[in-house]
C-alpha atoms as a PDB file:
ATOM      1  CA  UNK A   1    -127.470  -5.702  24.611  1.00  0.00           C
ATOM      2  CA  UNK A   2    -125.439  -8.321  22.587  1.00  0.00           C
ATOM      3  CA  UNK A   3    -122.301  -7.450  24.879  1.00  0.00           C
ATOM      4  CA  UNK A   4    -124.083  -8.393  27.970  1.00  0.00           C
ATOM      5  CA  UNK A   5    -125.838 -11.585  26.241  1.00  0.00           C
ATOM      6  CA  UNK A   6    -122.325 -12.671  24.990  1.00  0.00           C
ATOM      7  CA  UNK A   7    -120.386 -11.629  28.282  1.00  0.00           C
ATOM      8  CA  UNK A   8    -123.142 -13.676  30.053  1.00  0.00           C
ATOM      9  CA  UNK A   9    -122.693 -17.000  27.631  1.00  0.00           C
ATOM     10  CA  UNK A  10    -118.444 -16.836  27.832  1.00  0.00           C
ATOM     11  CA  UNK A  11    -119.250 -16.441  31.910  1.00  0.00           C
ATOM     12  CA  UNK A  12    -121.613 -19.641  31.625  1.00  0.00           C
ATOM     13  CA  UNK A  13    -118.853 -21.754  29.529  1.00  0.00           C
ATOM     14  CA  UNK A  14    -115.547 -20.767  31.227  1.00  0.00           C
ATOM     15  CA  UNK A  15    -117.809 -21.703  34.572  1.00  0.00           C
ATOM     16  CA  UNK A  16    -118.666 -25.086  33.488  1.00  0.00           C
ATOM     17  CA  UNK A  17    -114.960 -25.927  32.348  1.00  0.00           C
ATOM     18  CA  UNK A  18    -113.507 -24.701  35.495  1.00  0.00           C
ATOM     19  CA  UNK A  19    -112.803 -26.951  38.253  1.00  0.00           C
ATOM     20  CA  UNK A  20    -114.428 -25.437  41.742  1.00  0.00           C
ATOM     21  CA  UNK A  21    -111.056 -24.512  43.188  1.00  0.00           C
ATOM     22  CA  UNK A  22    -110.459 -22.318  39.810  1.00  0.00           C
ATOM     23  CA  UNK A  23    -113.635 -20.822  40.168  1.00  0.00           C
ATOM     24  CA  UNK A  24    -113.267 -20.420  43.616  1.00  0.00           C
ATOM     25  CA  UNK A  25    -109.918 -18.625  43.247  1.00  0.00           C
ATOM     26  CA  UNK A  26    -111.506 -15.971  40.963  1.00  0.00           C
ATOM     27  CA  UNK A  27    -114.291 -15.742  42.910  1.00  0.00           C
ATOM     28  CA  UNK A  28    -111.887 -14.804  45.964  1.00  0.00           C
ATOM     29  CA  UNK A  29    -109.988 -12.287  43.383  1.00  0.00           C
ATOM     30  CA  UNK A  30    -113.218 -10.415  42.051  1.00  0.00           C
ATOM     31  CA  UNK A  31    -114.286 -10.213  45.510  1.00  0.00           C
ATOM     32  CA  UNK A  32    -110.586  -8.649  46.668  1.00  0.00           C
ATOM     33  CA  UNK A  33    -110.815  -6.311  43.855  1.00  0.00           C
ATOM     34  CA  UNK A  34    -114.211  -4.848  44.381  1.00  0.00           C
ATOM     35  CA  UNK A  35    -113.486  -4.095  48.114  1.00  0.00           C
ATOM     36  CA  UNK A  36    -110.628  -2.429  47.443  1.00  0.00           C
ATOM     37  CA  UNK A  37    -112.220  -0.227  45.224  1.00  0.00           C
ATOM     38  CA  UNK A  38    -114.111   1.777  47.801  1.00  0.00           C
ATOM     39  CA  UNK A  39    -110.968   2.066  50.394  1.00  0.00           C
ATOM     40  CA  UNK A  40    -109.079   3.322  47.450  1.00  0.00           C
ATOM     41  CA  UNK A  41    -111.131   5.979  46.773  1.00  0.00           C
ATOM     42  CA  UNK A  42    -111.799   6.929  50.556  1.00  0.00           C
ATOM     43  CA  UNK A  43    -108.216   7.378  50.747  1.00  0.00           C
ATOM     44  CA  UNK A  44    -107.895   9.490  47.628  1.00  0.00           C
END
């Protein structure tokens, strides 16, 4: 439960020090990774 809380507060303070193209470049790279994730395993 304190993981999460933290993980949740360093999400909140690296977003408001981020300009909006830096936050929408990892937005773009999450997004990449987690839909690879299932065509990776369909081809495994």
């Amino acid at each position: 439960m304190i993981g999460i809380l933290f993980s949740v507060a360093l999400v909140v303070v690296i977003g408001n020090r981020m300009s909006t193209d830096a936050m929408a470049v990892v937005v773009g790279v999450g997004c990449g990774v987690l839909a690879s994730i299932p065509t990776s395993l369909l081809m495994i």
